[in-house]
PDB file of N, CA and C in Angstrom:
ATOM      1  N   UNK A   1      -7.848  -8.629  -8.286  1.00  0.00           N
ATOM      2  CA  UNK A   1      -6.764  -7.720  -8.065  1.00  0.00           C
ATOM      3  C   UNK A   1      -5.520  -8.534  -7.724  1.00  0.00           C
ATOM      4  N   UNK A   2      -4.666  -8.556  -8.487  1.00  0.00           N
ATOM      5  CA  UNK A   2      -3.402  -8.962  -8.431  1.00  0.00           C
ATOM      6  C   UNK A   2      -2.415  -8.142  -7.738  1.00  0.00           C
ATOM      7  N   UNK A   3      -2.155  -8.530  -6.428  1.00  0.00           N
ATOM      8  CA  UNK A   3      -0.842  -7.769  -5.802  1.00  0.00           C
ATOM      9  C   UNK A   3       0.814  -8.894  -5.656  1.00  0.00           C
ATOM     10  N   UNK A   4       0.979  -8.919  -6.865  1.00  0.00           N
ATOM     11  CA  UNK A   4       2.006 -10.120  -6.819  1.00  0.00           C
ATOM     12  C   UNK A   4       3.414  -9.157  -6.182  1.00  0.00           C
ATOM     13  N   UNK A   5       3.093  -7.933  -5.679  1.00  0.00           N
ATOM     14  CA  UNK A   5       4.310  -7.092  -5.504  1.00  0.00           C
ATOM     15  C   UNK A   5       4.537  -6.843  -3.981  1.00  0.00           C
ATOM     16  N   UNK A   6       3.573  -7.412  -3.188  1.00  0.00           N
ATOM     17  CA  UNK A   6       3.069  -7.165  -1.905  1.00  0.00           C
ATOM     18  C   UNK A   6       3.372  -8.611  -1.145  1.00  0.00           C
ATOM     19  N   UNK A   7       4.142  -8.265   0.134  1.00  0.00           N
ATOM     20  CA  UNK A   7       4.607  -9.714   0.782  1.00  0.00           C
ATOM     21  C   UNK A   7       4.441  -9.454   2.152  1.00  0.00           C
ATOM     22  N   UNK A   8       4.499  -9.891   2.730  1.00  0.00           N
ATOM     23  CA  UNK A   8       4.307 -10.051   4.540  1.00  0.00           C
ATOM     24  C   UNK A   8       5.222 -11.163   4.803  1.00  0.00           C
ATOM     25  N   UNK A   9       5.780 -10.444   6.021  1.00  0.00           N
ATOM     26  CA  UNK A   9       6.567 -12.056   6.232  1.00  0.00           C
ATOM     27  C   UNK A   9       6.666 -11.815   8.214  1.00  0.00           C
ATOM     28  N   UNK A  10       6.418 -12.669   9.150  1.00  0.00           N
ATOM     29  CA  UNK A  10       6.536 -12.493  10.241  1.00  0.00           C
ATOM     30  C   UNK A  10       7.651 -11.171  11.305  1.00  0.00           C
ATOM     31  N   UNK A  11       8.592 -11.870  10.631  1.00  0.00           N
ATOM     32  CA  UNK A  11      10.156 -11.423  11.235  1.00  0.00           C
ATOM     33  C   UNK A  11      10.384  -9.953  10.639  1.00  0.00           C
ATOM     34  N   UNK A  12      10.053  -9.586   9.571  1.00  0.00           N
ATOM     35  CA  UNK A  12       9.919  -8.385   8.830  1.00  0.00           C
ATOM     36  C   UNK A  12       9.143  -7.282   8.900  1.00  0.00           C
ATOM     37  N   UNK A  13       9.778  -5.955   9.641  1.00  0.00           N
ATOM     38  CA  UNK A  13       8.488  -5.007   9.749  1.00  0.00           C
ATOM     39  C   UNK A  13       7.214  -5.422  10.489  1.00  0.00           C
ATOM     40  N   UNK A  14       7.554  -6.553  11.171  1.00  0.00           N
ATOM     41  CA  UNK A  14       6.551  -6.844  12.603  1.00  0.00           C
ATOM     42  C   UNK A  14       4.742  -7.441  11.902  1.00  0.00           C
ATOM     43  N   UNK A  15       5.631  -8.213  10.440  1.00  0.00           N
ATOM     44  CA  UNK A  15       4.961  -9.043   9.524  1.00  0.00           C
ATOM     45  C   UNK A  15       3.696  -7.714   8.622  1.00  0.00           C
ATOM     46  N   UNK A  16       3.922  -6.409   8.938  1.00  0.00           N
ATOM     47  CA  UNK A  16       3.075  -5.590   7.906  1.00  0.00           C
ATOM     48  C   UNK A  16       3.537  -5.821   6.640  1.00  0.00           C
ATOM     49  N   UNK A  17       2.250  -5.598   5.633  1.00  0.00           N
ATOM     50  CA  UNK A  17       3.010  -5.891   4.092  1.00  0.00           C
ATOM     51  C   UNK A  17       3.737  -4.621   3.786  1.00  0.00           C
ATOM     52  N   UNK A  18       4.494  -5.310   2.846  1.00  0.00           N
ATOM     53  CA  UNK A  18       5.772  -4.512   2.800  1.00  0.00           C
ATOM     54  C   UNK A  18       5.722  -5.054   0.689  1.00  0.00           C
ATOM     55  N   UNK A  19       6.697  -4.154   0.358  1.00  0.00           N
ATOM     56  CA  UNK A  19       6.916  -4.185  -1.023  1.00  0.00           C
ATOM     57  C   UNK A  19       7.995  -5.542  -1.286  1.00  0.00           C
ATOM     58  N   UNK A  20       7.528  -6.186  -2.549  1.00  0.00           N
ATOM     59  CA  UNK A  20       8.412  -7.433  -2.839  1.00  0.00           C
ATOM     60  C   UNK A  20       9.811  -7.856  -1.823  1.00  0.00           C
ATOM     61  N   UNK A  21       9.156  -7.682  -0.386  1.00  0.00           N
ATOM     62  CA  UNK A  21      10.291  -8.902   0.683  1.00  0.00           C
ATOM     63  C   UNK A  21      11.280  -7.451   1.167  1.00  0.00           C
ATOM     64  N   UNK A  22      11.207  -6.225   0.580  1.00  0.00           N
ATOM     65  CA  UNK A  22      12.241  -5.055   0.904  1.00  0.00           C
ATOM     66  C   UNK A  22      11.606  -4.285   2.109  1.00  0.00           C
ATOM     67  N   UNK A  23      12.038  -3.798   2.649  1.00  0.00           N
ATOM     68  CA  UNK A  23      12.181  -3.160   4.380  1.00  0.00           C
ATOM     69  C   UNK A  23      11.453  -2.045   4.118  1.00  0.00           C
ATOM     70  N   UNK A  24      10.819  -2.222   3.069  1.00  0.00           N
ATOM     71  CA  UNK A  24       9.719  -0.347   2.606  1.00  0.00           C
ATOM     72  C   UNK A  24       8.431  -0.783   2.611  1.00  0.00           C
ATOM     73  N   UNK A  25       7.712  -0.642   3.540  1.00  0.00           N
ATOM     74  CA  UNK A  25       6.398  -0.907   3.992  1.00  0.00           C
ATOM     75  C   UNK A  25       5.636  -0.048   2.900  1.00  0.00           C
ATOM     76  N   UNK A  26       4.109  -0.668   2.756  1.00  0.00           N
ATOM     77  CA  UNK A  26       3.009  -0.391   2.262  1.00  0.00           C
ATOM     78  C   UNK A  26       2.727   1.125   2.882  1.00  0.00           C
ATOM     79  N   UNK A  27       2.720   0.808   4.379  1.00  0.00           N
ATOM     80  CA  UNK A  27       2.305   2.246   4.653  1.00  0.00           C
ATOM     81  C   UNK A  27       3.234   3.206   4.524  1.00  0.00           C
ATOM     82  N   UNK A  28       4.887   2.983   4.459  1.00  0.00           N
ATOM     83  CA  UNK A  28       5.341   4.263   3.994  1.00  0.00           C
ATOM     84  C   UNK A  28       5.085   4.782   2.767  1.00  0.00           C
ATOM     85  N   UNK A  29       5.252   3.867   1.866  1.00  0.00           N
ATOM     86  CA  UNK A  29       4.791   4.517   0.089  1.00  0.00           C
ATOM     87  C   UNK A  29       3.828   5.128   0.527  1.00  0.00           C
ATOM     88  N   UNK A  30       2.198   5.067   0.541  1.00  0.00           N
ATOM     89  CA  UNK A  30       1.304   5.610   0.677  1.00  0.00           C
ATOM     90  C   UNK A  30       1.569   6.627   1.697  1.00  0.00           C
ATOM     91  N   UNK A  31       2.026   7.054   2.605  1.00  0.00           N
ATOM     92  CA  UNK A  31       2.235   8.218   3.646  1.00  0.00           C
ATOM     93  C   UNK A  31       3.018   8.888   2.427  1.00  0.00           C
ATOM     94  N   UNK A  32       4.217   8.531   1.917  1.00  0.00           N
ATOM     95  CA  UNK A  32       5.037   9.820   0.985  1.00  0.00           C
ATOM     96  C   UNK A  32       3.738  10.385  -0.331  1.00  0.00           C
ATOM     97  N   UNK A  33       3.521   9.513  -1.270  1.00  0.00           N
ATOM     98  CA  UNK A  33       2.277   9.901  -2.080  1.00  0.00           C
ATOM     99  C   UNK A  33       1.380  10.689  -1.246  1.00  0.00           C
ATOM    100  N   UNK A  34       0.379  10.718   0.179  1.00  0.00           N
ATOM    101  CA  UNK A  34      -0.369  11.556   0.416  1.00  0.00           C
ATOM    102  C   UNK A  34       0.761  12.593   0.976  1.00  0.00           C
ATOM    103  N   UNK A  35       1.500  12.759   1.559  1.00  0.00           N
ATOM    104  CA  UNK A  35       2.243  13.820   1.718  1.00  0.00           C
ATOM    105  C   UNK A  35       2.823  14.764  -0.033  1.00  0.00           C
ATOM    106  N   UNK A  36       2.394  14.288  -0.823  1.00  0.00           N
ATOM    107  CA  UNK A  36       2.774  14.781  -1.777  1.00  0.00           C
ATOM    108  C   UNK A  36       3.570  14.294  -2.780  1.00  0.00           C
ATOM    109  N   UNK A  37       4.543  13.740  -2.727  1.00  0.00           N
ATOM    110  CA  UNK A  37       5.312  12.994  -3.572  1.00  0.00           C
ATOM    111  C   UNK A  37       5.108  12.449  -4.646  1.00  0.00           C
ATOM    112  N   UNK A  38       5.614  12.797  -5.880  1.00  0.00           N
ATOM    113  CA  UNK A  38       4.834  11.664  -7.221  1.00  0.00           C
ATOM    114  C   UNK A  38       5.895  11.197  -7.140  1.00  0.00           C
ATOM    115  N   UNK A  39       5.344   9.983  -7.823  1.00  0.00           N
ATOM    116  CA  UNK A  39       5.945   8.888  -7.924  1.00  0.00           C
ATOM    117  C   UNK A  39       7.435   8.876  -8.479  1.00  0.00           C
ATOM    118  N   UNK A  40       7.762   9.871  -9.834  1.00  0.00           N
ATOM    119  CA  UNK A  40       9.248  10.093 -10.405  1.00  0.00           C
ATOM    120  C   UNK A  40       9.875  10.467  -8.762  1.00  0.00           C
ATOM    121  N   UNK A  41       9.413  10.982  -8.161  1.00  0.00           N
ATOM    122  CA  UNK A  41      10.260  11.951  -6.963  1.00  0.00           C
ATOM    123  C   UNK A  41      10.499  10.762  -5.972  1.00  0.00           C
ATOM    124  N   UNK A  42       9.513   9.552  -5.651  1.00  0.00           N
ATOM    125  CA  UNK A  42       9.753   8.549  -4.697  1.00  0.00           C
ATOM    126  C   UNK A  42      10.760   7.595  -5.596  1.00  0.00           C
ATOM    127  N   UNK A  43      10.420   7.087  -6.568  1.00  0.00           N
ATOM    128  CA  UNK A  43      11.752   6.423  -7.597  1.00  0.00           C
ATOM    129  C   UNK A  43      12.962   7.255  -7.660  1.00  0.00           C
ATOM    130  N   UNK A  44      13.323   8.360  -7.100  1.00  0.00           N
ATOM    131  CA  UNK A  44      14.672   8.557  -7.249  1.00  0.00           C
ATOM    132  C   UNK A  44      15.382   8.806  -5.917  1.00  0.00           C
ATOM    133  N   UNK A  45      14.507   8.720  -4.974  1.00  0.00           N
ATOM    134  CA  UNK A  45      14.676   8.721  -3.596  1.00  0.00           C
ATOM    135  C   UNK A  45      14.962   7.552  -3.082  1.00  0.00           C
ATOM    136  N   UNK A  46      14.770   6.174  -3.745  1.00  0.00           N
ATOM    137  CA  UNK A  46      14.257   4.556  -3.278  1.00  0.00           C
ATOM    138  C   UNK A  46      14.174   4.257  -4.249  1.00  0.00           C
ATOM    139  N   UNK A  47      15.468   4.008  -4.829  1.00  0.00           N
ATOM    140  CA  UNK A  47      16.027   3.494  -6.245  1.00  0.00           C
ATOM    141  C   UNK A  47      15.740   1.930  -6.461  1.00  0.00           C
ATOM    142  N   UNK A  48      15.273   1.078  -5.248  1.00  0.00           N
ATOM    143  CA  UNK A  48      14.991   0.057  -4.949  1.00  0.00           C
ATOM    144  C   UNK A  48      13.527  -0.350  -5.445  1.00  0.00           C
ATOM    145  N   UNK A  49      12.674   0.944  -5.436  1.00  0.00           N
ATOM    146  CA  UNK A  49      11.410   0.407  -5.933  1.00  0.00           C
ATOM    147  C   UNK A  49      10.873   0.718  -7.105  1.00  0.00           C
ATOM    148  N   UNK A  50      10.314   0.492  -7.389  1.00  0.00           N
ATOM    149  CA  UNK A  50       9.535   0.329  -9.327  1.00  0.00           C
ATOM    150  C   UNK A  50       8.067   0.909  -9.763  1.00  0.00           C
ATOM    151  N   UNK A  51       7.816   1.403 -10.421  1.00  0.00           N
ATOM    152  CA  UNK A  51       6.204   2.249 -10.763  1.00  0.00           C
ATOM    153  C   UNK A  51       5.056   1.092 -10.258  1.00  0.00           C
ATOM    154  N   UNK A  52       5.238   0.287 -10.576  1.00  0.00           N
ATOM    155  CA  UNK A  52       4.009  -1.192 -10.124  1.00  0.00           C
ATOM    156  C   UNK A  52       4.490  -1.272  -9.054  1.00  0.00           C
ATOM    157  N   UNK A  53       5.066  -0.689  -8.324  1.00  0.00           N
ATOM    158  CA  UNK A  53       5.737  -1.452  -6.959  1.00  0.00           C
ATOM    159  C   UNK A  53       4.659  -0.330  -5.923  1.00  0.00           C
ATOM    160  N   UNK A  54       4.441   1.021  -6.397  1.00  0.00           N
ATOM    161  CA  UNK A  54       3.934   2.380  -5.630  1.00  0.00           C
ATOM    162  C   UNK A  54       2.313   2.285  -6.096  1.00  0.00           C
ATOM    163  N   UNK A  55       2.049   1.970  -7.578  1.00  0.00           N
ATOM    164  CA  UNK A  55       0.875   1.363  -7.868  1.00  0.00           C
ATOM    165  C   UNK A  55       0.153   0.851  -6.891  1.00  0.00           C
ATOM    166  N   UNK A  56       0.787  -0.795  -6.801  1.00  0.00           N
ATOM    167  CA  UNK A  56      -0.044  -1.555  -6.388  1.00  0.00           C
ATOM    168  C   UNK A  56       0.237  -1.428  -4.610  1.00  0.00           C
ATOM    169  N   UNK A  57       1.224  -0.947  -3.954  1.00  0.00           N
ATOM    170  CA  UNK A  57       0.625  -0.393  -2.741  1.00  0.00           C
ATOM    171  C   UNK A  57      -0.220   0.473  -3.007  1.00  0.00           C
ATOM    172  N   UNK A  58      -0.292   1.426  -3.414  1.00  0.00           N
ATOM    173  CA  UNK A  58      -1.947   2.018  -3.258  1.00  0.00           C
ATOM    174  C   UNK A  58      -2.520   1.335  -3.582  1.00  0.00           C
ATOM    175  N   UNK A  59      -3.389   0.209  -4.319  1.00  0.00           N
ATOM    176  CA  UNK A  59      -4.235  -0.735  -4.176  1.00  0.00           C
ATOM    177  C   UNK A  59      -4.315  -1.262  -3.364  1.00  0.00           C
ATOM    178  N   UNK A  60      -3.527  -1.721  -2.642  1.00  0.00           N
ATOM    179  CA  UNK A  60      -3.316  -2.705  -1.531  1.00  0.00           C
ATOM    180  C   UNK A  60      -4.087  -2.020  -0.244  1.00  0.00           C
ATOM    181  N   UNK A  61      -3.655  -0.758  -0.397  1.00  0.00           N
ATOM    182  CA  UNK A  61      -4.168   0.300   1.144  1.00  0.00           C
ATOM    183  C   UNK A  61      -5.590   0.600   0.874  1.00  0.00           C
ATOM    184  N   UNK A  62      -6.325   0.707  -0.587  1.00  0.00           N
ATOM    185  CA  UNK A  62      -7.650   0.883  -1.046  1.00  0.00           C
ATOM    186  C   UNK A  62      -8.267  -0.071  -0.505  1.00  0.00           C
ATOM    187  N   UNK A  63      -7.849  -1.689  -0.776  1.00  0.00           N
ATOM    188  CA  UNK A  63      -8.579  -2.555  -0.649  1.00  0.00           C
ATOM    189  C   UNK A  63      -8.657  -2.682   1.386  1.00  0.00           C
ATOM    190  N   UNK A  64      -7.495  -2.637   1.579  1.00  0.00           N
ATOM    191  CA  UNK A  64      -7.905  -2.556   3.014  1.00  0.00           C
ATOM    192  C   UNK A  64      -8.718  -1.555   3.931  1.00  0.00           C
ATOM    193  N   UNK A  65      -9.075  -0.124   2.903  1.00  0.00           N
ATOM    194  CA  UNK A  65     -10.202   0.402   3.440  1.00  0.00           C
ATOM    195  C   UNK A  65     -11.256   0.223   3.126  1.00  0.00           C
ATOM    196  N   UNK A  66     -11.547  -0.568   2.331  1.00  0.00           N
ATOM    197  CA  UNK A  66     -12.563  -0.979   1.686  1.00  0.00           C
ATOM    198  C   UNK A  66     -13.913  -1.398   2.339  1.00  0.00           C
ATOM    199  N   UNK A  67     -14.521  -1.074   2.762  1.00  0.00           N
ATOM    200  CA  UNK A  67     -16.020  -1.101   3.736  1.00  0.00           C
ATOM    201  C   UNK A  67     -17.526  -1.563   3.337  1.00  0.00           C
ATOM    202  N   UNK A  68     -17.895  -2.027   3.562  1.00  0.00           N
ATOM    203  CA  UNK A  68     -19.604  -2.394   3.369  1.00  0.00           C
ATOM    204  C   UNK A  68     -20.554  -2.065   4.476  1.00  0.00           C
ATOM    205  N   UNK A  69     -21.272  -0.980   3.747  1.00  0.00           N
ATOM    206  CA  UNK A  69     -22.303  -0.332   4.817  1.00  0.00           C
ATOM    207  C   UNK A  69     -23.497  -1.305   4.593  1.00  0.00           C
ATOM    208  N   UNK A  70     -24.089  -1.355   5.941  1.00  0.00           N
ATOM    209  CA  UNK A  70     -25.277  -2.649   5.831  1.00  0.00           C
ATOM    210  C   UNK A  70     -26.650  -1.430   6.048  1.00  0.00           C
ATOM    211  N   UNK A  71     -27.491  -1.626   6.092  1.00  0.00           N
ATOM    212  CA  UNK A  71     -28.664  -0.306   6.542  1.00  0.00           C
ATOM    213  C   UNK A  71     -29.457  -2.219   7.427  1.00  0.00           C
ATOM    214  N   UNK A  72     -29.348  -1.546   8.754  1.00  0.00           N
ATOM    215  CA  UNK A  72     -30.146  -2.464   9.187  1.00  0.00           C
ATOM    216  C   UNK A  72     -31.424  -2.069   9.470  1.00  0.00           C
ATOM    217  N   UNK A  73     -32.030  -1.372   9.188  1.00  0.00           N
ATOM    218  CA  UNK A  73     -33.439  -0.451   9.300  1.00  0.00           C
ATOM    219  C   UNK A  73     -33.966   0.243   8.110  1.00  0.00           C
ATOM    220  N   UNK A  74     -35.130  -0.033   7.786  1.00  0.00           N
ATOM    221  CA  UNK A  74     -35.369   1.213   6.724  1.00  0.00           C
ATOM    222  C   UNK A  74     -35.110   2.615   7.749  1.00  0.00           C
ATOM    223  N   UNK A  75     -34.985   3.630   6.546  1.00  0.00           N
ATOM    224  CA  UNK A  75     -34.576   5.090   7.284  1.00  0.00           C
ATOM    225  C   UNK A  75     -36.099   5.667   7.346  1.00  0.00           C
ATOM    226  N   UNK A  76     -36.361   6.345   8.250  1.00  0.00           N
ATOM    227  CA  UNK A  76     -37.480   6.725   8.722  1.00  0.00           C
ATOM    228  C   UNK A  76     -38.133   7.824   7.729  1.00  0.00           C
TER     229      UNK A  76
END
């Protein structure tokens, strides 16, 4: 998975990833999309960001929920 659109930087947004180095965090895209928003409606709101830009934050937020259940027991 390629997130070449996704940056972190210390001093910035308190170092959360954020979209290519711009002040629009990962978690806001994804909060407007689950609040509803498609994507034409966030591109004309945040003329600053790009279809691969809303993409691949949602990838980015997938992969960080991303979980591995272990079964340490057979189930009875």
């Amino acid at each position: 998975m390629a997130l070449d659109r996704i940056t972190a930087e210390p001093g910035k947004l308190e170092g959360r990833p954020c979209i290519r180095g711009l002040r629009m965090s990962v978690q806001s895209v994804v909060r407007l999309v689950a609040a509803g928003w498609a994507f034409d409606e966030i591109l004309a709101n945040y003329p600053d960001l790009e279809h691969e830009d809303i993409r691949q934050a949602l990838e980015c937020a997938a992969a960080a929920t991303d979980a591995h259940v272990l079964s340490l027991r057979e189930p009875a």
